[in-house]
N, C-alpha and C. Protein backbone atom coordinates (compact mmCIF):
# COMPACT_ATOMS: atom_id res chain seq x y z
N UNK A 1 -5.77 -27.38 -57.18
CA UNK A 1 -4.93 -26.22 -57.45
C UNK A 1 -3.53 -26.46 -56.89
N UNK A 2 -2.47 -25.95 -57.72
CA UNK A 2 -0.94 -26.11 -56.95
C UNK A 2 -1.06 -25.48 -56.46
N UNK A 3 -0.38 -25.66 -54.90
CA UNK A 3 0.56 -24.71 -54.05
C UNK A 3 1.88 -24.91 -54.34
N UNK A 4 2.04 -23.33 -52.97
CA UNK A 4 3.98 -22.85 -53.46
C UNK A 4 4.78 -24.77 -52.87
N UNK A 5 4.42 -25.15 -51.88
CA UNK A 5 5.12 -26.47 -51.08
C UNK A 5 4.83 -27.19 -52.42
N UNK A 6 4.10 -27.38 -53.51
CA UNK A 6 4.29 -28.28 -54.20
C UNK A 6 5.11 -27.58 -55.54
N UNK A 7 5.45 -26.56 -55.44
CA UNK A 7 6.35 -26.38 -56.69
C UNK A 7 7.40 -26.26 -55.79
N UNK A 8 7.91 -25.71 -54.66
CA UNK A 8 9.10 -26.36 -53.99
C UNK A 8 9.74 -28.15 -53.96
N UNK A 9 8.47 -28.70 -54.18
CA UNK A 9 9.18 -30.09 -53.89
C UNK A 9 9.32 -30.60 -55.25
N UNK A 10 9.04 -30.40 -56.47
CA UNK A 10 9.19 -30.17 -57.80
C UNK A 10 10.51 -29.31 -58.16
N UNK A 11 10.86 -28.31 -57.53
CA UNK A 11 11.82 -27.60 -57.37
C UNK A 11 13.03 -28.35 -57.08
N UNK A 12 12.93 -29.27 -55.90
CA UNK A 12 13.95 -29.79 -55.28
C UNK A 12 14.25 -31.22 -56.17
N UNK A 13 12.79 -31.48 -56.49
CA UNK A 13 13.42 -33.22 -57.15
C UNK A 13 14.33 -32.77 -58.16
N UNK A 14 13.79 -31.67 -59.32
CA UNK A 14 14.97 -31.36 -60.53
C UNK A 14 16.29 -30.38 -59.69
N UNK A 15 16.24 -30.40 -58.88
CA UNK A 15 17.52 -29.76 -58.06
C UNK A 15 17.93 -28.55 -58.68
N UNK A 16 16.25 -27.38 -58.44
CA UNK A 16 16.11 -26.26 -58.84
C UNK A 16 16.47 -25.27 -57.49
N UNK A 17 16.85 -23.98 -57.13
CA UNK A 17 16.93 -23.42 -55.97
C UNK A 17 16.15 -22.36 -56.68
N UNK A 18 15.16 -22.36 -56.01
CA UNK A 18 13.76 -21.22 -56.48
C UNK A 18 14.14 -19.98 -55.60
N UNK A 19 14.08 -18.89 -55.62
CA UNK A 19 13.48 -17.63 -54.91
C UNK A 19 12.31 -17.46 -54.71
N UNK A 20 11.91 -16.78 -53.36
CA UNK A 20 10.37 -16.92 -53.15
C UNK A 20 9.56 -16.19 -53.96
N UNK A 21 9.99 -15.18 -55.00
CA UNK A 21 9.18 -14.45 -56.30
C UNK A 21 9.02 -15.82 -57.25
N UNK A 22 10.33 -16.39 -57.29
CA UNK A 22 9.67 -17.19 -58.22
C UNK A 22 9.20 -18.26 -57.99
N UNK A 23 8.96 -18.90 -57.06
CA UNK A 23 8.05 -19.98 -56.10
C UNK A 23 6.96 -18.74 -56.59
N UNK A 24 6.32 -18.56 -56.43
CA UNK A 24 5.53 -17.07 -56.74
C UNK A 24 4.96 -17.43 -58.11
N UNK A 25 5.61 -16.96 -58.81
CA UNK A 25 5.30 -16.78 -60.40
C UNK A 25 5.38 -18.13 -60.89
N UNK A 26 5.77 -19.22 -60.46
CA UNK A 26 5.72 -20.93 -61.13
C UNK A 26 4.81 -21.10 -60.50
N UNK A 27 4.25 -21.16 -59.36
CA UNK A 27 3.08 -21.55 -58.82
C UNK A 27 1.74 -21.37 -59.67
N UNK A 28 1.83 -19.83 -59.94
CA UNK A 28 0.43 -19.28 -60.96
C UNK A 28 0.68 -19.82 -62.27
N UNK A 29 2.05 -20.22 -62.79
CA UNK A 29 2.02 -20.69 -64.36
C UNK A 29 1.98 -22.22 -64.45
N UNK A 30 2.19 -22.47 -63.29
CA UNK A 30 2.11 -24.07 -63.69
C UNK A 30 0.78 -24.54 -62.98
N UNK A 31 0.15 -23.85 -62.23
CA UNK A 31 -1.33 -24.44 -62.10
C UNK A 31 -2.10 -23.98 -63.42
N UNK A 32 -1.86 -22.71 -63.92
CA UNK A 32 -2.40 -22.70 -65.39
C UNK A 32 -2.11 -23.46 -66.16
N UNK A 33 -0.93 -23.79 -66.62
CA UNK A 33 -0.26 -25.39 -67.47
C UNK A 33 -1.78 -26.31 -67.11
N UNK A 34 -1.54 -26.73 -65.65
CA UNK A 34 -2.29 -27.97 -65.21
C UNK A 34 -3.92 -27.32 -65.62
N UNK A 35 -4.62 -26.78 -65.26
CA UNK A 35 -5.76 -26.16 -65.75
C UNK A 35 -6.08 -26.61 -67.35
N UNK A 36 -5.15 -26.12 -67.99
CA UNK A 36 -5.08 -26.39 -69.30
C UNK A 36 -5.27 -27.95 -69.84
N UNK A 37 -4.70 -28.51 -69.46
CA UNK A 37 -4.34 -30.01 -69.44
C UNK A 37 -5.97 -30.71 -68.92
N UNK A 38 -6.51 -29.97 -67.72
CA UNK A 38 -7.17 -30.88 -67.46
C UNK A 38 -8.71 -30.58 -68.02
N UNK A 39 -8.82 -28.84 -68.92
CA UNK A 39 -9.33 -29.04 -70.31
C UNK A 39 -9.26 -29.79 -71.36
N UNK A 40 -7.84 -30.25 -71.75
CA UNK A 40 -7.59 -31.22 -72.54
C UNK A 40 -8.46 -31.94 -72.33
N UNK A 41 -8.71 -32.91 -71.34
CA UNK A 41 -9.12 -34.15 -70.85
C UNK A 41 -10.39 -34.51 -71.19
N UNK A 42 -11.01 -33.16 -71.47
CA UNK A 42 -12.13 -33.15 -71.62
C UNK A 42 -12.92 -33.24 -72.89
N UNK A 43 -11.91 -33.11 -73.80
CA UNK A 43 -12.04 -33.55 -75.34
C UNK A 43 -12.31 -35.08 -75.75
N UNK A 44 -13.48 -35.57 -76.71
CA UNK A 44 -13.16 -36.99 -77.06
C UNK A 44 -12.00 -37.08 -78.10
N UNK A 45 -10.78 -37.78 -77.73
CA UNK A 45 -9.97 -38.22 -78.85
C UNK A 45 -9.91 -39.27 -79.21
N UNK A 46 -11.26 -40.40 -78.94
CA UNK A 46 -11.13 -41.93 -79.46
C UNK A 46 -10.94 -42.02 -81.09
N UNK A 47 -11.16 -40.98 -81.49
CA UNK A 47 -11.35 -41.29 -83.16
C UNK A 47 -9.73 -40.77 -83.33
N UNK A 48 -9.41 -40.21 -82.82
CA UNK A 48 -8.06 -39.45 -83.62
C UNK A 48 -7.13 -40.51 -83.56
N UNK A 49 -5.70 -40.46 -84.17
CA UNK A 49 -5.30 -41.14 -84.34
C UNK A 49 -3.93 -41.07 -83.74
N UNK A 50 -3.64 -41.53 -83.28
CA UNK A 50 -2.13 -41.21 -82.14
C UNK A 50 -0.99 -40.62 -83.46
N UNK A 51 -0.27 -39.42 -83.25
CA UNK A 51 1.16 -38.96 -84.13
C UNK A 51 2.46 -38.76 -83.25
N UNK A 52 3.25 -38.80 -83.90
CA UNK A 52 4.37 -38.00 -83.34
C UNK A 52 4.61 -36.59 -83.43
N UNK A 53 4.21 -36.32 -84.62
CA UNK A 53 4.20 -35.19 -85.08
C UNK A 53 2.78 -34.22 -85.11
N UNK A 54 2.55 -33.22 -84.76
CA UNK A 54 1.32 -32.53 -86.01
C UNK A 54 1.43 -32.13 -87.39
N UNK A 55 2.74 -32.54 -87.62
CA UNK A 55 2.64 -32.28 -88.88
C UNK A 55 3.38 -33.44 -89.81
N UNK A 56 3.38 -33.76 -91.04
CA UNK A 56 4.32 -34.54 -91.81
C UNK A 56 5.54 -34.14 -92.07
N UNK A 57 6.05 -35.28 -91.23
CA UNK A 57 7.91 -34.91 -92.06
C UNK A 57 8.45 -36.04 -92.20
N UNK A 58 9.40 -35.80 -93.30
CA UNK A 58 9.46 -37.06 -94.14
C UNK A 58 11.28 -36.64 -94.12
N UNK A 59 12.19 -37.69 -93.92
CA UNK A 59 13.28 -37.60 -94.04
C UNK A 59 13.63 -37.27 -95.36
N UNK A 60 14.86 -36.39 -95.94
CA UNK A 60 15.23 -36.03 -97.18
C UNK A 60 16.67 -37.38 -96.88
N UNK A 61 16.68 -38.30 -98.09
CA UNK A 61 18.46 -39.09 -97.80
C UNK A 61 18.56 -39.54 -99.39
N UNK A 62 19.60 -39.54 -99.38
CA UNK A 62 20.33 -40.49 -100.63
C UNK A 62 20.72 -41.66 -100.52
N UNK A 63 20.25 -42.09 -101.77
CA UNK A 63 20.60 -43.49 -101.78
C UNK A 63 21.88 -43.78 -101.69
N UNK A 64 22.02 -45.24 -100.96
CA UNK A 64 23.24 -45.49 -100.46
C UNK A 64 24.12 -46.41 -101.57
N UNK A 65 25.41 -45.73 -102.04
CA UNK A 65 25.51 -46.59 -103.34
C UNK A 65 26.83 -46.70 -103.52
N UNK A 66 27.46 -48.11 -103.59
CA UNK A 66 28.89 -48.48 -103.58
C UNK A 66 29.97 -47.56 -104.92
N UNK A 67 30.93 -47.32 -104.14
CA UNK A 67 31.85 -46.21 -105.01
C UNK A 67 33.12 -46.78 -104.65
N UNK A 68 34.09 -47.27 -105.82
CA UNK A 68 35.73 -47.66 -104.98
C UNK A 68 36.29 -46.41 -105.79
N UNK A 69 37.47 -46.43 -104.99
CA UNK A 69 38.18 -44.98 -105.10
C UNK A 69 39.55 -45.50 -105.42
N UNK A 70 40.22 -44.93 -106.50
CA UNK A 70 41.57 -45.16 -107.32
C UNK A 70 42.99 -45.20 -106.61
N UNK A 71 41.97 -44.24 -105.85
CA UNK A 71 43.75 -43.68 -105.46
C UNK A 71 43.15 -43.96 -103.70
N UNK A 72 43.64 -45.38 -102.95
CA UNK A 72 43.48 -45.73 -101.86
C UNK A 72 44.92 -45.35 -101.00
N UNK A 73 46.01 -44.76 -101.38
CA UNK A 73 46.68 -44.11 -100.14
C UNK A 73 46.04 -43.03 -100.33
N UNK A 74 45.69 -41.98 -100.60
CA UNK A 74 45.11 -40.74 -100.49
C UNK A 74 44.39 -40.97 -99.31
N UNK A 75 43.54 -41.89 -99.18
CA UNK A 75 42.75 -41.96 -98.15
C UNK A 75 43.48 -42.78 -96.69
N UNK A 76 44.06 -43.47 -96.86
CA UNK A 76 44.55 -43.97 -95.74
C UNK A 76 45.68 -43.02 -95.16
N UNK A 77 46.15 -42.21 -96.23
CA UNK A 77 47.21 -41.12 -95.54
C UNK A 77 46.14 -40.02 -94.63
N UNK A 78 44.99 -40.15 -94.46
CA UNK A 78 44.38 -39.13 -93.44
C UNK A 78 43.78 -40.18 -92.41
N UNK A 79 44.19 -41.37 -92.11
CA UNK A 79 43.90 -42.49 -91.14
C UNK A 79 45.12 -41.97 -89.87
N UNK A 80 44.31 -41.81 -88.70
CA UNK A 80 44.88 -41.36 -87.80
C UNK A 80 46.41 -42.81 -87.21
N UNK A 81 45.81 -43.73 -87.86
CA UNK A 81 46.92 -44.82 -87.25
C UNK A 81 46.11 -45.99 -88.90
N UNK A 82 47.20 -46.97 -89.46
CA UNK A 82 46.73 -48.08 -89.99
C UNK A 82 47.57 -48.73 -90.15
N UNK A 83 47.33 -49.88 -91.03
CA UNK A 83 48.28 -50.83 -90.43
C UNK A 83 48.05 -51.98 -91.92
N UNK A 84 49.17 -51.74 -92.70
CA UNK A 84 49.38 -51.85 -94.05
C UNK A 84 48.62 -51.42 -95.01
N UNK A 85 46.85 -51.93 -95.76
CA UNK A 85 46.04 -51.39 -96.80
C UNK A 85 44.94 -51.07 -95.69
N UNK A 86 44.81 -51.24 -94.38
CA UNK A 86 43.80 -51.18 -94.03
C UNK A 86 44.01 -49.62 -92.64
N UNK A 87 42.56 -49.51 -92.23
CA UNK A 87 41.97 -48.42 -90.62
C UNK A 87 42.56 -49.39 -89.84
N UNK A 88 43.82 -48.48 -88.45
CA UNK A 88 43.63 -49.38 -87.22
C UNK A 88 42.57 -48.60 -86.39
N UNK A 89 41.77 -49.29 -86.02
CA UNK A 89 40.26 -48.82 -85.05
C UNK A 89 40.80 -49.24 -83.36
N UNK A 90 40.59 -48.63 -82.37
CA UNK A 90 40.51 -49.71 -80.82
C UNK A 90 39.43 -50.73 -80.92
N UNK A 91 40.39 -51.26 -80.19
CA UNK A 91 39.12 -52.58 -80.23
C UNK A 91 38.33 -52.49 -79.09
N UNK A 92 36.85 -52.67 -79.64
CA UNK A 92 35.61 -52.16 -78.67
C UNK A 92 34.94 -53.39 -77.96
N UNK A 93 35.32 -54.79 -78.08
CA UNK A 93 34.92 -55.56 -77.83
C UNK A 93 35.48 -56.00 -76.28
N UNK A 94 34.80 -56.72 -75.53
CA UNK A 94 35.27 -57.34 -74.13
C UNK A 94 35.96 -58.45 -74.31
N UNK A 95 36.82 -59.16 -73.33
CA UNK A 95 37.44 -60.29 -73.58
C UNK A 95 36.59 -61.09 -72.93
């Protein structure tokens, strides 16, 4: 079973400042959490199958598909800096 000294020192590692009501009230909800959990344990899950999810989700994307564009100052006139037809970028690399 948790005690209050162990949700204080849980308290302190995430650099929580508890009140003693609520040292109080985390004590009774997180030994229930743990209770719970250690029902879990008690289930066989060798057959199941590890998810990320409980449920299916499937990314929605579009295909990625080459487009040149006519009018290339249009676009370089909203380039915060460039430097004749081309983007000037910082350079991210180390020497």
């Amino acid at each position: 079973m948790l005690d209050r000294d162990q949700v204080r020192k849980v308290a302190h590692l995430a650099r929580l400042s508890l009140t003693p009501e609520e040292e109080e009230k985390f004590t009774t909800q997180l030994g229930g959490i743990l209770d719970y959990v250690e029902q879990l344990k008690e289930l066989d899950t060798d057959a199941v199958v590890p998810t990320a999810r409980a449920i299916d989700v499937s990314n929605v994307t579009r295909s990625d598909t080459l487009e040149t564009w006519e009018d290339k100052e249009s676009i370089l006139d909203c380039a915060p800096e460039r430097e004749g037809e081309f983007f000037r970028v910082p350079k991210i690399m180390n020497e």
